[in-house]
Protein backbone atom coordinates (compact mmCIF):
# COMPACT_ATOMS: atom_id res chain seq x y z
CA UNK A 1 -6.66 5.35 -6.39
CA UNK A 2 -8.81 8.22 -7.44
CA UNK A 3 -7.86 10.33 -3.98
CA UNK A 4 -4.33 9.64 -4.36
CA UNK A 5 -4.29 10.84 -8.15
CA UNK A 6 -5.81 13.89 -7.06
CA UNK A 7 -3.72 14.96 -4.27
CA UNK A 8 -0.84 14.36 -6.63
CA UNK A 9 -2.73 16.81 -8.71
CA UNK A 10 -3.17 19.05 -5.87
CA UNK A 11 0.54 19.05 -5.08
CA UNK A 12 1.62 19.57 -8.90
CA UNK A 13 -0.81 22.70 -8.77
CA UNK A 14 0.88 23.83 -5.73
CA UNK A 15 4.46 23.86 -7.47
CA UNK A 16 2.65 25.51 -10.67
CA UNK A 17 1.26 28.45 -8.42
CA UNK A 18 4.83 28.96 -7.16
CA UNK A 19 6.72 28.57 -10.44
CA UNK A 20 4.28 31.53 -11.57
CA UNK A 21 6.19 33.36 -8.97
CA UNK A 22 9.64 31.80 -10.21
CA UNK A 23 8.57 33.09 -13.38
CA UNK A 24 8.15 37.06 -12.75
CA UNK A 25 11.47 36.99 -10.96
CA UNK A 26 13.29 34.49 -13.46
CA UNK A 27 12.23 34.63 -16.83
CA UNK A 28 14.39 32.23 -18.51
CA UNK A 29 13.49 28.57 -20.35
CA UNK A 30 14.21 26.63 -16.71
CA UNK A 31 10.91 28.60 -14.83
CA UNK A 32 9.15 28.56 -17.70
CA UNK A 33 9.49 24.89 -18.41
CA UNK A 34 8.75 23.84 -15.04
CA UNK A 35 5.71 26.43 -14.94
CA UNK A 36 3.95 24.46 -17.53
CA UNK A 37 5.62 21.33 -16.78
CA UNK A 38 3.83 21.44 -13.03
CA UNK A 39 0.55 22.78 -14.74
CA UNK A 40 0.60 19.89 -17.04
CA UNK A 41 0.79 17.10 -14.74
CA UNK A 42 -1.77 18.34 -12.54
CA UNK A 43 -4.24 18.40 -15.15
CA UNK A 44 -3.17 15.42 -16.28
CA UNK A 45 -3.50 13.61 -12.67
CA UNK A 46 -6.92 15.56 -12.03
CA UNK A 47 -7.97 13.94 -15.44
CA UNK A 48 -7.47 10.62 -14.19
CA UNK A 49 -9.14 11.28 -10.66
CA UNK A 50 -12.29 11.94 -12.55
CA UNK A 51 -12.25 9.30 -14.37
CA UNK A 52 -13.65 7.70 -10.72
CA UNK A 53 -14.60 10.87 -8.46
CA UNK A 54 -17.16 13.46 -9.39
CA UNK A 55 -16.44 16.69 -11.40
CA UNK A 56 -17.27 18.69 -8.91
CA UNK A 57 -15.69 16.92 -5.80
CA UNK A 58 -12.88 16.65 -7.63
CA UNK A 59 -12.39 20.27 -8.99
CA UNK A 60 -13.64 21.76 -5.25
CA UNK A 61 -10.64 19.57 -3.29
CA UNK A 62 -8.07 20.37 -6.50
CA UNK A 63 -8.10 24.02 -6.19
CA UNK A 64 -8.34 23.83 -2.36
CA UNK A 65 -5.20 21.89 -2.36
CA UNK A 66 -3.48 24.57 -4.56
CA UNK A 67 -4.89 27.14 -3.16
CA UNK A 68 -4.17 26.58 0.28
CA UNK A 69 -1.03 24.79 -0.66
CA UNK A 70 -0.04 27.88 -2.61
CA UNK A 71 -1.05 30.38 0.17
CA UNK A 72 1.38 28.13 2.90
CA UNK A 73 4.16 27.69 0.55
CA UNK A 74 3.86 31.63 0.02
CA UNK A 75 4.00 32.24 4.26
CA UNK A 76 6.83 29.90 3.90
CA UNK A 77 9.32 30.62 1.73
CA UNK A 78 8.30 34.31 0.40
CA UNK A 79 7.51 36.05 3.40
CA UNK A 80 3.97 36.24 3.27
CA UNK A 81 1.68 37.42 6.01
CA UNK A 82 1.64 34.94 9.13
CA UNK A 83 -1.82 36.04 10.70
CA UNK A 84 -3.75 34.01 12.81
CA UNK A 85 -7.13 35.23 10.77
CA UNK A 86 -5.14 34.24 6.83
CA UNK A 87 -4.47 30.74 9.00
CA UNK A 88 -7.76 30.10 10.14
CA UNK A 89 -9.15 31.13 6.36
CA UNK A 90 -6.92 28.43 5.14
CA UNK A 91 -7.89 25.94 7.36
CA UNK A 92 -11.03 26.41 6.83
CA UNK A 93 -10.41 26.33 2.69
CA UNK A 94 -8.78 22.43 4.14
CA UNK A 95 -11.62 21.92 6.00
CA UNK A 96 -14.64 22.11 3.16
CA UNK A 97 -11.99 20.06 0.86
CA UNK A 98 -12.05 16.99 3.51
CA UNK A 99 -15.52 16.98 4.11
CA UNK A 100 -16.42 16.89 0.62
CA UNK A 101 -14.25 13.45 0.79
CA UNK A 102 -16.62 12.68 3.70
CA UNK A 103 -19.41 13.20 1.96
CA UNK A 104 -18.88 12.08 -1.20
C-alpha cells in the first residue's frame, strides 16, 4: 500500500509543478487553489508512504516522479524541448527511482 500511496504522491507533485506554471500565467484564486491544493495532497500521501517505506527511498522515487513527471508534462503540453539527450536524462531520473524499489 506504501508504493501505491507514493505514486499518488508522485502524481499530485506532478500537477503541483504544473499549476506553478498555471500560476505565472493565471494568477487568480482557481490556480492558486489548486497549486497548493496538489502540493498538499502529495505531502500528505508521501506522509503516509513513510509511515512503511524508508525516508530516503521514499523522498528519492517522490521527486523523481515529479520531476520527471513534470519535465514530460512540460514536452507535452508547453512546448518544451523534445531531444533525444533531455529523454534519455529522464529515463534515466525513472530508472534510479525503480531500482531503488528493487532494492529496497
Amino acid at each position: 500500500m506504501a508504493w501505491l500511496f507514493l505514486i499518488i504522491a508522485g502524481l499530485f507533485e506532478m500537477t503541483g509543478v504544473v499549476m506553478i506554471n498555471q500560476v505565472h500565467k493565471n494568477r487568480n484564486w482557481k490556480s492558486i487553489t489548486a497549486l497548493f491544493s496538489s502540493f498538499g495532497a502529495s505531502f500528505i500521501f508521501l506522509a503516509f508512504a513513510m509511515e512503511t517505506l524508508p525516508m530516503g527511498t521514499a523522498y528519492a522515487v517522490w521527486t523523481g516522479i515529479g520531476a520527471s513527471g513534470g519535465a514530460i508534462l512540460g514536452m507535452l503540453f508547453y512546448g518544451e524541448s523534445k531531444t533525444i539527450l533531455r529523454i534519455v536524462f529522464i529515463l534515466m531520473v525513472l530508472g534510479a527511482a525503480v531500482g531503488l524499489k528493487l532494492v529496497s
